[in-house]
C-alpha atoms as a PDB file:
ATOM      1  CA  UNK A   1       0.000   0.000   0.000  1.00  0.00           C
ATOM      2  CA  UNK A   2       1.012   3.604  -0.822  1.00  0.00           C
ATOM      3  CA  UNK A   3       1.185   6.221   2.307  1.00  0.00           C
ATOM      4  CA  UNK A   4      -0.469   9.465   2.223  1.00  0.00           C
ATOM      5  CA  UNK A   5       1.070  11.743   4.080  1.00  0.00           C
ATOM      6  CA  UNK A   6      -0.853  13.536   6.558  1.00  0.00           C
ATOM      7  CA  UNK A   7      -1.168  17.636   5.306  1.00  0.00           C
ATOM      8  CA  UNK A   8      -0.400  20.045   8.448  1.00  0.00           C
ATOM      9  CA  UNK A   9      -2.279  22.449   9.338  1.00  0.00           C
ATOM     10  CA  UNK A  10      -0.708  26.128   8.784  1.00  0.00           C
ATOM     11  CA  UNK A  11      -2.261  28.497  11.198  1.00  0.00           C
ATOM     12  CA  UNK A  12      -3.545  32.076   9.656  1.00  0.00           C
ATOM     13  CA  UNK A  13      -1.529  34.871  11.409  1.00  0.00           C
ATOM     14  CA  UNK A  14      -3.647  36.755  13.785  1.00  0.00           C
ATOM     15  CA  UNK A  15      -4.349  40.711  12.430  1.00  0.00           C
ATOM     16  CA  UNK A  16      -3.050  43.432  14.913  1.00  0.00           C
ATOM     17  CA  UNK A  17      -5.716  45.353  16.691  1.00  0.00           C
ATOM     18  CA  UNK A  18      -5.111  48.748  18.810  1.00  0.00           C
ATOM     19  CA  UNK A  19      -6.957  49.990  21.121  1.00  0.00           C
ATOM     20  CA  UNK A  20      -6.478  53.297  22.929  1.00  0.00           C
ATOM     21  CA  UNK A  21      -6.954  51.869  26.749  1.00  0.00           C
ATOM     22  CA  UNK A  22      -6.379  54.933  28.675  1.00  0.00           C
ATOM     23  CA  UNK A  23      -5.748  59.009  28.502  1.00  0.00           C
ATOM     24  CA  UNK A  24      -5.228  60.904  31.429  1.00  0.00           C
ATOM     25  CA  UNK A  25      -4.396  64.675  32.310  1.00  0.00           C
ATOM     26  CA  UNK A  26      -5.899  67.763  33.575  1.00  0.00           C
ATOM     27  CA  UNK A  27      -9.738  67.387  32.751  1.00  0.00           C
ATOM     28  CA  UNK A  28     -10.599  71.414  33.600  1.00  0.00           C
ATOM     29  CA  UNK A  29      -8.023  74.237  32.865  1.00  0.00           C
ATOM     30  CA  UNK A  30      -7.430  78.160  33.646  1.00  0.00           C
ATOM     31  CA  UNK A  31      -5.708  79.901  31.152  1.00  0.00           C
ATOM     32  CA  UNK A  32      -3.887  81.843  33.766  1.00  0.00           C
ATOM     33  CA  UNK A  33      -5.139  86.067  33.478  1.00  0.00           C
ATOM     34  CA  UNK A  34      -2.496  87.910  31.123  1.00  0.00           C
ATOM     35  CA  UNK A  35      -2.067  84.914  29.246  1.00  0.00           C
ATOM     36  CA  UNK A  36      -3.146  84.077  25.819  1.00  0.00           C
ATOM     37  CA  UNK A  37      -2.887  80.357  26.224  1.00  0.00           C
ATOM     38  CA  UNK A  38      -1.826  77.553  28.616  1.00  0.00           C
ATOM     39  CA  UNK A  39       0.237  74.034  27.633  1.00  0.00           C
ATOM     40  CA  UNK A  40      -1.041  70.663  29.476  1.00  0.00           C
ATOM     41  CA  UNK A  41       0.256  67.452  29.589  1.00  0.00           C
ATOM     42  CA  UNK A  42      -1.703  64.511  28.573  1.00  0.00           C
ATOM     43  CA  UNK A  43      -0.727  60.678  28.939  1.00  0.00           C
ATOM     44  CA  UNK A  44      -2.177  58.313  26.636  1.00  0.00           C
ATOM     45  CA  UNK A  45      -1.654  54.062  26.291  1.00  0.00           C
ATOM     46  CA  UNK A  46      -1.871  51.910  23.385  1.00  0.00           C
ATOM     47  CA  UNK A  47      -2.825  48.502  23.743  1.00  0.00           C
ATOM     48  CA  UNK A  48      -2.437  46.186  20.941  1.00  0.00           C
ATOM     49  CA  UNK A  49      -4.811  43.436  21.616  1.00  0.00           C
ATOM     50  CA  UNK A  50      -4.028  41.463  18.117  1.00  0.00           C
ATOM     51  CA  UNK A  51      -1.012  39.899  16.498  1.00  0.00           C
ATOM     52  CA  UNK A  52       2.279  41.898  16.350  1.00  0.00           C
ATOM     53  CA  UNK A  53       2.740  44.450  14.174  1.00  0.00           C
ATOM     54  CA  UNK A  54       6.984  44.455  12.971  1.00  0.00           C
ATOM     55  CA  UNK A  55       6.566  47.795  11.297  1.00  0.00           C
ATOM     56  CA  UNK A  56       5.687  51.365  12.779  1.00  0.00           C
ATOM     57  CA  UNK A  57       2.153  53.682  12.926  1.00  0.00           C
ATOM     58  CA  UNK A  58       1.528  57.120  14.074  1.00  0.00           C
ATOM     59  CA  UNK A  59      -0.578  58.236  16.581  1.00  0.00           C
ATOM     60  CA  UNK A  60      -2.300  61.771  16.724  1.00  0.00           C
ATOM     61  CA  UNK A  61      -4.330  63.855  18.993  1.00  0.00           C
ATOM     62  CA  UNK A  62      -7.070  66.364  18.069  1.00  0.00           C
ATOM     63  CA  UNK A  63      -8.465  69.205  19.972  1.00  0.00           C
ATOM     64  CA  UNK A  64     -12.364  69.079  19.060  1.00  0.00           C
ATOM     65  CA  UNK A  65     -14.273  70.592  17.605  1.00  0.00           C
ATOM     66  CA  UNK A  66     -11.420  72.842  16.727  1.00  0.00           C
ATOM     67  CA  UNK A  67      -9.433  70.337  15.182  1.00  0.00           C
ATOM     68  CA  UNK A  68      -5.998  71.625  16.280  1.00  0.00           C
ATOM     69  CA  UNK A  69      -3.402  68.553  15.535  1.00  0.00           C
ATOM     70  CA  UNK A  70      -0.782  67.661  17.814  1.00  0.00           C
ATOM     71  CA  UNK A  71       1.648  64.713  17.413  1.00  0.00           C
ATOM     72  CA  UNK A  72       1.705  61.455  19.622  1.00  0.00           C
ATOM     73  CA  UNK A  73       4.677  59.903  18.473  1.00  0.00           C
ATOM     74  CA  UNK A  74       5.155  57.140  16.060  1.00  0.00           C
ATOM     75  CA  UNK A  75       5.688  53.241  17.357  1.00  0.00           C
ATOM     76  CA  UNK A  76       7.205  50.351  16.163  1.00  0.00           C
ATOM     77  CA  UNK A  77       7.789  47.020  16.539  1.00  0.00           C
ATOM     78  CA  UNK A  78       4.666  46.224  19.480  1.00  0.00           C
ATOM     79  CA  UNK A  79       4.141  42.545  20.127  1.00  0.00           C
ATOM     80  CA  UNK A  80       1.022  41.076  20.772  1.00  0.00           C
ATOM     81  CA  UNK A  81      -0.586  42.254  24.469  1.00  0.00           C
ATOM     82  CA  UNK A  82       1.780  44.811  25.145  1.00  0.00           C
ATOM     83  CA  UNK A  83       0.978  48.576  26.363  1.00  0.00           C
ATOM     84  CA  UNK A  84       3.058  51.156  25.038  1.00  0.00           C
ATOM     85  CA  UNK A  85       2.413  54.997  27.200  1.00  0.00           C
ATOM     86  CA  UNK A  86       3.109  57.862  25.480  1.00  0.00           C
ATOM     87  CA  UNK A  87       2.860  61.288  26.579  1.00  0.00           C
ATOM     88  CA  UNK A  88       1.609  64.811  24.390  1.00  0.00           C
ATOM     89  CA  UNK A  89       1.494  68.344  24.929  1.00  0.00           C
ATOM     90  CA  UNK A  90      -1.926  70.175  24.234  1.00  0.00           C
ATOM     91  CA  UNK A  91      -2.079  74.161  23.911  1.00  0.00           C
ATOM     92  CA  UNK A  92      -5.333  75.277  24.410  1.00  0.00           C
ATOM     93  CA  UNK A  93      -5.714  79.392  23.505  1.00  0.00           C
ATOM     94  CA  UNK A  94      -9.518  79.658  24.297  1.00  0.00           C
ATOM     95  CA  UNK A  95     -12.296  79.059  27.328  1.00  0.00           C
ATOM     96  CA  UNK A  96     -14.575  76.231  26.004  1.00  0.00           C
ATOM     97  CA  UNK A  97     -15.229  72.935  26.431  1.00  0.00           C
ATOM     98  CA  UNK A  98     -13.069  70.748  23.954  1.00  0.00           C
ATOM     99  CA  UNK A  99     -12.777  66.864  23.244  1.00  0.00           C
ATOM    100  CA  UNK A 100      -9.523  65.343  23.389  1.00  0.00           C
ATOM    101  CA  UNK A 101      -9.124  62.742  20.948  1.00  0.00           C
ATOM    102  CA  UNK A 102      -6.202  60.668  20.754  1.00  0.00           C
ATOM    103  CA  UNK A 103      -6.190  57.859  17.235  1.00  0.00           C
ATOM    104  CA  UNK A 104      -3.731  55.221  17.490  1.00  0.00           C
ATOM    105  CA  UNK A 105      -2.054  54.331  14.027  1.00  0.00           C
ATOM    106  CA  UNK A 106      -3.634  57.959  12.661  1.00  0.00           C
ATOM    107  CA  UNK A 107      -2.380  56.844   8.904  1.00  0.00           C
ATOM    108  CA  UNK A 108      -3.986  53.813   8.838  1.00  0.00           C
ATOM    109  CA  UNK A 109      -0.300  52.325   8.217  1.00  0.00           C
ATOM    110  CA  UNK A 110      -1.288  48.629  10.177  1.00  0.00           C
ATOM    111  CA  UNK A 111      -3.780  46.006   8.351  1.00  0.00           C
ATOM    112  CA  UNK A 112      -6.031  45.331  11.499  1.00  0.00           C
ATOM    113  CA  UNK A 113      -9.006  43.106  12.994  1.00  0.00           C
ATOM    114  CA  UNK A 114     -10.414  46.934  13.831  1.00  0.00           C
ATOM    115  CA  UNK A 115     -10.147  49.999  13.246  1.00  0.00           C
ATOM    116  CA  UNK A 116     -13.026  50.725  15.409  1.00  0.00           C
ATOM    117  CA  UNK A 117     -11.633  50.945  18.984  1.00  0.00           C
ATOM    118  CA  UNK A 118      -8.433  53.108  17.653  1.00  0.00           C
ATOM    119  CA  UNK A 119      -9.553  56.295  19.235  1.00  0.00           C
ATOM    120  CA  UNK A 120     -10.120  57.558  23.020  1.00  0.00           C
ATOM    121  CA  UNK A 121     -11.366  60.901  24.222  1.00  0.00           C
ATOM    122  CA  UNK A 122     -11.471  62.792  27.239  1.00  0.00           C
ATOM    123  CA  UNK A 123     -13.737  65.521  27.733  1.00  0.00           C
ATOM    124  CA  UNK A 124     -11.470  68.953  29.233  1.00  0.00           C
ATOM    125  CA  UNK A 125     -13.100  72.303  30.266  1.00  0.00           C
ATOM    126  CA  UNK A 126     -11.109  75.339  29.783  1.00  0.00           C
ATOM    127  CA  UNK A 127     -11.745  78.869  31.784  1.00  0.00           C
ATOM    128  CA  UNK A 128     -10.085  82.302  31.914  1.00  0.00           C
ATOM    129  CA  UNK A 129      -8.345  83.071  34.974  1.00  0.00           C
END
């Protein structure tokens, strides 16, 4: 009799998929009297809760509903269940209240399971000392 040989079973890779788990910062701000703005710090982790990703992404925050831009940084290389923190300045130059929006992988550089859960916000009130 002739032997088959038994085929083996390649697994499919698993897609990368990042999440924004957590920002945290000052949540209400005086822009101190005199002063035409005031700078905050804001902290901001990025779970990827997929397969790894062996390239880099960018990561942006936006002040809404201005839209003001700032840059988060750009990652690379983040294996599968790790939590990368990253940290971003935000100038805000007017009372209001604003949304703080903070999109992991901003370019849409990483094939993922979802694209859903790649932004977080955080609500911040701003006053005039």
């Amino acid at each position: 009799p002739t032997i088959t040989p038994t085929p083996s079973l390649t697994p499919t890779p698993r897609l990368p998929n990042l999440t924004v788990t957590n920002i945290s910062g000052p949540q209400n701000v005086t822009i101190p009297s005199g002063a035409t703005s005031v700078t905050e710090t804001y902290s901001v982790n990025i779970t990827n809760e997929g397969g790894p990703i062996d390239t880099q992404f960018s990561n942006v925050a936006r002040l809404l509903p201005v839209g003001t831009e700032f840059d988060v940084g750009v990652v690379s290389n983040l294996s599968a269940g790790q939590t990368i923190n990253l940290s971003v300045e935000v100038t805000f130059t007017s009372p209001g209240t604003f949304i703080l929006q903070i999109t992991a992988d901003s370019d849409d550089e990483i094939e993922e399971s979802n694209n859903v859960d790649n932004s977080g916000t955080l609500n911040v009130t701003v006053t005039s000392g």
